[in-house]
N, C-alpha and C. Protein backbone atom coordinates (compact mmCIF):
# COMPACT_ATOMS: atom_id res chain seq x y z
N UNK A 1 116.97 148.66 60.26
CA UNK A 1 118.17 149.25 60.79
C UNK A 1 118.36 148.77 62.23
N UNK A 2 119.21 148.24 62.52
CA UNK A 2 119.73 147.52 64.21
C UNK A 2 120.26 149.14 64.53
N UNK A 3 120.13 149.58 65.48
CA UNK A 3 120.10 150.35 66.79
C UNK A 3 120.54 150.37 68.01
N UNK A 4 122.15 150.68 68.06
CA UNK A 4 122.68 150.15 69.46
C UNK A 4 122.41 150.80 70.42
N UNK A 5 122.26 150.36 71.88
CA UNK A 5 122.35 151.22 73.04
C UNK A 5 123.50 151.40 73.67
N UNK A 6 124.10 152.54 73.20
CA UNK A 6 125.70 152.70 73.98
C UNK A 6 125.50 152.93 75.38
N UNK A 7 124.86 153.13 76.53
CA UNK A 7 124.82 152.75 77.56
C UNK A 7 124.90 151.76 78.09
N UNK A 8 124.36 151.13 77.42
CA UNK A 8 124.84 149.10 78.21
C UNK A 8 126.66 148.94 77.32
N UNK A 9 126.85 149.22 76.53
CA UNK A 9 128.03 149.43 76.02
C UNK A 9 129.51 150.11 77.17
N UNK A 10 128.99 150.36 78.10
CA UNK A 10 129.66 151.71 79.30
C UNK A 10 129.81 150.98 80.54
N UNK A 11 130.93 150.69 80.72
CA UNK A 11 131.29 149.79 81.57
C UNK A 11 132.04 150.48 83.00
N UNK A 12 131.30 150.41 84.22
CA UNK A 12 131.90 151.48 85.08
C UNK A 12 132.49 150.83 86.07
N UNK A 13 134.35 150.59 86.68
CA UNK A 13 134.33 150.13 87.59
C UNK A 13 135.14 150.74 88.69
N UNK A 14 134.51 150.69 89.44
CA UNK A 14 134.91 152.09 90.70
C UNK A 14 135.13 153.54 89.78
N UNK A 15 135.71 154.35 89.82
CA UNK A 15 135.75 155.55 88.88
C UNK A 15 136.76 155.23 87.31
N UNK A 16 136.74 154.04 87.52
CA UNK A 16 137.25 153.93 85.87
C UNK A 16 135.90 153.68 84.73
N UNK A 17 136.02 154.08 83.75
CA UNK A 17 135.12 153.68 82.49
C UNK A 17 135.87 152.62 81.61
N UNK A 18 134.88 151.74 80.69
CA UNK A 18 135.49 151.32 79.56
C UNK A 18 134.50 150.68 78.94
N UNK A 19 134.67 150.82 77.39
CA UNK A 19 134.12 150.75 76.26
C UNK A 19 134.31 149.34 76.15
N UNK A 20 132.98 148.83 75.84
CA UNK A 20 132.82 147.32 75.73
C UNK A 20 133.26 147.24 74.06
N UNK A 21 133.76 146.91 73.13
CA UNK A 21 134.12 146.67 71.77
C UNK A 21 134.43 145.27 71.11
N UNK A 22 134.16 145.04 70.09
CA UNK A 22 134.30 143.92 69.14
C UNK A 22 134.89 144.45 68.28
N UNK A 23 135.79 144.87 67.78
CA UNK A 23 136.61 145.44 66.77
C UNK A 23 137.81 146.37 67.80
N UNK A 24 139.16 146.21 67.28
CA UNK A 24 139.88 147.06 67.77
C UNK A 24 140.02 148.00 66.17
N UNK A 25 141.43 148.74 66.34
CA UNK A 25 141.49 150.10 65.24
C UNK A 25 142.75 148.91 63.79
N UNK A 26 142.07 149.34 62.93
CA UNK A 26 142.57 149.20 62.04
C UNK A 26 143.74 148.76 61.61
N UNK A 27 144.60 147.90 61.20
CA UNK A 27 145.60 147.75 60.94
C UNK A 27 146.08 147.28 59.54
N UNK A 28 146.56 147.78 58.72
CA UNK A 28 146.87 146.73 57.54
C UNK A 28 148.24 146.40 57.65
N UNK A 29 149.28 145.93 58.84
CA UNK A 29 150.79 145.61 58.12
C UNK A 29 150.33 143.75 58.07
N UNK A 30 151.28 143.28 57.62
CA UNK A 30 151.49 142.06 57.31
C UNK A 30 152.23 141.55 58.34
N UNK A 31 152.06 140.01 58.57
CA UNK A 31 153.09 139.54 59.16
C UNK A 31 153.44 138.15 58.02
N UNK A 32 155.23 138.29 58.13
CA UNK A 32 155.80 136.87 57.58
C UNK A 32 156.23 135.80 58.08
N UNK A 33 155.71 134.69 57.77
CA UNK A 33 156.78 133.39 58.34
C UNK A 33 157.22 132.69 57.37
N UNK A 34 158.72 131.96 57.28
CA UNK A 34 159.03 131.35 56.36
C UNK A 34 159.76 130.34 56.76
N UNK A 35 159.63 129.00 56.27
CA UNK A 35 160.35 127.70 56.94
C UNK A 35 160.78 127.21 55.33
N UNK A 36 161.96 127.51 55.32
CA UNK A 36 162.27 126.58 53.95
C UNK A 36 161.79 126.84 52.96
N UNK A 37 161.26 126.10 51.82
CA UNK A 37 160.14 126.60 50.78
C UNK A 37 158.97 126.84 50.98
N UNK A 38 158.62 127.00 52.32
CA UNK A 38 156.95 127.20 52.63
C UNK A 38 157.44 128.82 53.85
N UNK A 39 156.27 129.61 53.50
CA UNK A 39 156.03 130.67 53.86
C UNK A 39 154.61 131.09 54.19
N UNK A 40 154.10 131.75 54.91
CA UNK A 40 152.78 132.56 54.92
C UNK A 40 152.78 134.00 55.33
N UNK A 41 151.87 134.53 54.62
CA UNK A 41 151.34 135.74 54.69
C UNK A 41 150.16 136.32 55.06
N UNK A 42 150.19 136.72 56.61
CA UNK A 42 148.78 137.05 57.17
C UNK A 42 148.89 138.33 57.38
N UNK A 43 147.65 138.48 57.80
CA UNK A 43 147.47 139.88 58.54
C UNK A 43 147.78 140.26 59.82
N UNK A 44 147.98 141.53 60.80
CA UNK A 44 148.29 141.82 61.78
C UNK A 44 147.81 140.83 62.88
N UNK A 45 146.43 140.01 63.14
CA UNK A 45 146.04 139.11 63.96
C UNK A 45 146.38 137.66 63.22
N UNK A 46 147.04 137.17 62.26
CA UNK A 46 147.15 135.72 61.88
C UNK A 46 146.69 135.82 61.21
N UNK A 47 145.44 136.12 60.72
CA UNK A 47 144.11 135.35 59.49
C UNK A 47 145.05 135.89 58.08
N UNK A 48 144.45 134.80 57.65
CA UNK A 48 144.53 134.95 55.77
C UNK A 48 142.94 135.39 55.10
N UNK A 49 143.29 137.20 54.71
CA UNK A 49 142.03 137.39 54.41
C UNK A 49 142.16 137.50 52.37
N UNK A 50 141.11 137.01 52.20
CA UNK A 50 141.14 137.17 50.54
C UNK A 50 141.08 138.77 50.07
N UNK A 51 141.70 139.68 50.76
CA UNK A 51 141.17 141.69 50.15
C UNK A 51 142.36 141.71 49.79
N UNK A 52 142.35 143.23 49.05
CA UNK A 52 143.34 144.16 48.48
C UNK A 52 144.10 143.25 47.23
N UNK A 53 145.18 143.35 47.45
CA UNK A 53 146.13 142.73 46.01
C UNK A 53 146.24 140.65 46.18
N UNK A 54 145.47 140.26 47.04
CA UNK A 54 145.24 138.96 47.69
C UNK A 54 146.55 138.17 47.75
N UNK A 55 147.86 138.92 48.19
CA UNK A 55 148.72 138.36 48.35
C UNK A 55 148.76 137.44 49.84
N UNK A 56 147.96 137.62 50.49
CA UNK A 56 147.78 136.96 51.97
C UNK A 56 147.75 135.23 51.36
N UNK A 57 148.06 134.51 52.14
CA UNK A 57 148.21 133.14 51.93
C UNK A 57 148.94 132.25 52.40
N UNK A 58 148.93 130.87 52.24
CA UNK A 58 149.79 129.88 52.86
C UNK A 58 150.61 129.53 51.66
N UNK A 59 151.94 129.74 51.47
CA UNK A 59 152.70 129.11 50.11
C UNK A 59 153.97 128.12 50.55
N UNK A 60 153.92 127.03 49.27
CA UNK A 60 154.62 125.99 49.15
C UNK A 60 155.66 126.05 47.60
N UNK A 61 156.41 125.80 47.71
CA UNK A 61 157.39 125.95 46.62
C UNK A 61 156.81 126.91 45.74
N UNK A 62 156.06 127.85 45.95
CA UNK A 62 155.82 129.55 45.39
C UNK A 62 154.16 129.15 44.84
N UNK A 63 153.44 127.79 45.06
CA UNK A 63 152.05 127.62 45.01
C UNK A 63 151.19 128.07 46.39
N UNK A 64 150.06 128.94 45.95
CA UNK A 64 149.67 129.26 47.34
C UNK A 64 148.65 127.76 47.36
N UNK A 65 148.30 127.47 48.39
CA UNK A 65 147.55 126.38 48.96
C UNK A 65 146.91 126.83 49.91
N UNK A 66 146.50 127.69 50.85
CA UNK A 66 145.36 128.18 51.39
C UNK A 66 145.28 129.64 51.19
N UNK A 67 144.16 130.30 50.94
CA UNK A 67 143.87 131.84 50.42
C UNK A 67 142.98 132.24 51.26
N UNK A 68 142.68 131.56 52.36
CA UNK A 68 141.69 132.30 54.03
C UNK A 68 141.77 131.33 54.75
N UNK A 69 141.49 131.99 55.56
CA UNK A 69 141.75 131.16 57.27
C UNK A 69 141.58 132.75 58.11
N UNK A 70 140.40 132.56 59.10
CA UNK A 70 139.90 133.33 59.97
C UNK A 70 139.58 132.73 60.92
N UNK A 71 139.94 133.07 62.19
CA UNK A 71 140.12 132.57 63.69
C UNK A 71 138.74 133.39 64.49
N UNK A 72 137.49 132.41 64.66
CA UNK A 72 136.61 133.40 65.04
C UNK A 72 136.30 132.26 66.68
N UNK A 73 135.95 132.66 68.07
CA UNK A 73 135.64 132.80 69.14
C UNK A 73 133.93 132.96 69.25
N UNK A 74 133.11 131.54 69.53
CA UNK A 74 131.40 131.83 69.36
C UNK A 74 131.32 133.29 68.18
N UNK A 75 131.55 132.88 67.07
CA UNK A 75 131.23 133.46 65.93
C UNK A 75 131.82 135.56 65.89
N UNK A 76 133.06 135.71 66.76
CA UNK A 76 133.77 136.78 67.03
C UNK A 76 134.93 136.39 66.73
N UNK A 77 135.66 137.70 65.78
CA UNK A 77 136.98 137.69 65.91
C UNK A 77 137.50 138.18 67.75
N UNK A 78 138.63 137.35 67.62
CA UNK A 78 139.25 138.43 69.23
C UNK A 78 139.81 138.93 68.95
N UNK A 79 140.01 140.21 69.82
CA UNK A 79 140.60 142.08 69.68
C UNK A 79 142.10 140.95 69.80
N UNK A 80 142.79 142.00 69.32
CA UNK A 80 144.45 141.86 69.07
C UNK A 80 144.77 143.13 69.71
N UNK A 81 145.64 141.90 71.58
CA UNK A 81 146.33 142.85 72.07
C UNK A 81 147.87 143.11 71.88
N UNK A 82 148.57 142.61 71.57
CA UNK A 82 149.63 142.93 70.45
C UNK A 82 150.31 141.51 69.91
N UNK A 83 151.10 141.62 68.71
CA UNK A 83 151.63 140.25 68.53
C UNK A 83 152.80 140.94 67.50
N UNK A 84 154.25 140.18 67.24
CA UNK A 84 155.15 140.49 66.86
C UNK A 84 155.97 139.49 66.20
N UNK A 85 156.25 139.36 65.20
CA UNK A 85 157.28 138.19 64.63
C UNK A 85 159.17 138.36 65.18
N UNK A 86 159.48 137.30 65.26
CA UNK A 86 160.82 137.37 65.65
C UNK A 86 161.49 136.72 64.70
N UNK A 87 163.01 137.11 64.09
CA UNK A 87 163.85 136.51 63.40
C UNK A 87 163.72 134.89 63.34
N UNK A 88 163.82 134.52 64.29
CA UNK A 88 163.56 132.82 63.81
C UNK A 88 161.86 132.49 64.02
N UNK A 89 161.04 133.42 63.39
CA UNK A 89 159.50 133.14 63.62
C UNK A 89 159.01 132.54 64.92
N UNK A 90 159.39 133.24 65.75
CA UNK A 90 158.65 132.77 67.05
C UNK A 90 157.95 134.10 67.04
N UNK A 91 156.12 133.70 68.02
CA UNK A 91 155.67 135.07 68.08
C UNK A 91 155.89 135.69 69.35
């Protein structure tokens, strides 16, 4: 069993605190992009994860052609501080 020490976790600077974390909170919405006959379907941070009904993916004339893609940082996802799709897919 690994055993964390939440004190080194406790980050104090002048009278502020903050929680050192590798995971932010949960999200399941989707995000869409679509150019023509090609579209993708990721999750709230970009990645294409293979869970739930495995509609996540990269698609081409309605064939998916990639079914994962995960964006990891020295072997870490990075926290998602916000991201938003716009009508003509800009983020």
């Amino acid at each position: 069993m690994n055993v964390r020490n939440t004190a080194d976790e406790i980050i104090r600077v002048n009278e502020q605190f903050y929680i050192l974390a590798s995971s932010s909170l949960a999200d399941n919405r989707t995000q869409v992009l679509k150019h023509g006959d090609t579209f993708g379907v990721f999750d709230r941070r970009g990645d294409i994860e293979p869970v739930g009904q495995g509609a996540q993916g990269l698609y081409h004339e309605e064939t998916r052609f990639l079914s994962k893609l995960v964006l990891k940082l020295e072997g870490e996802r990075p926290i998602l501080l916000s991201s938003s799709v716009k009508e003509d897919n800009r983020l």
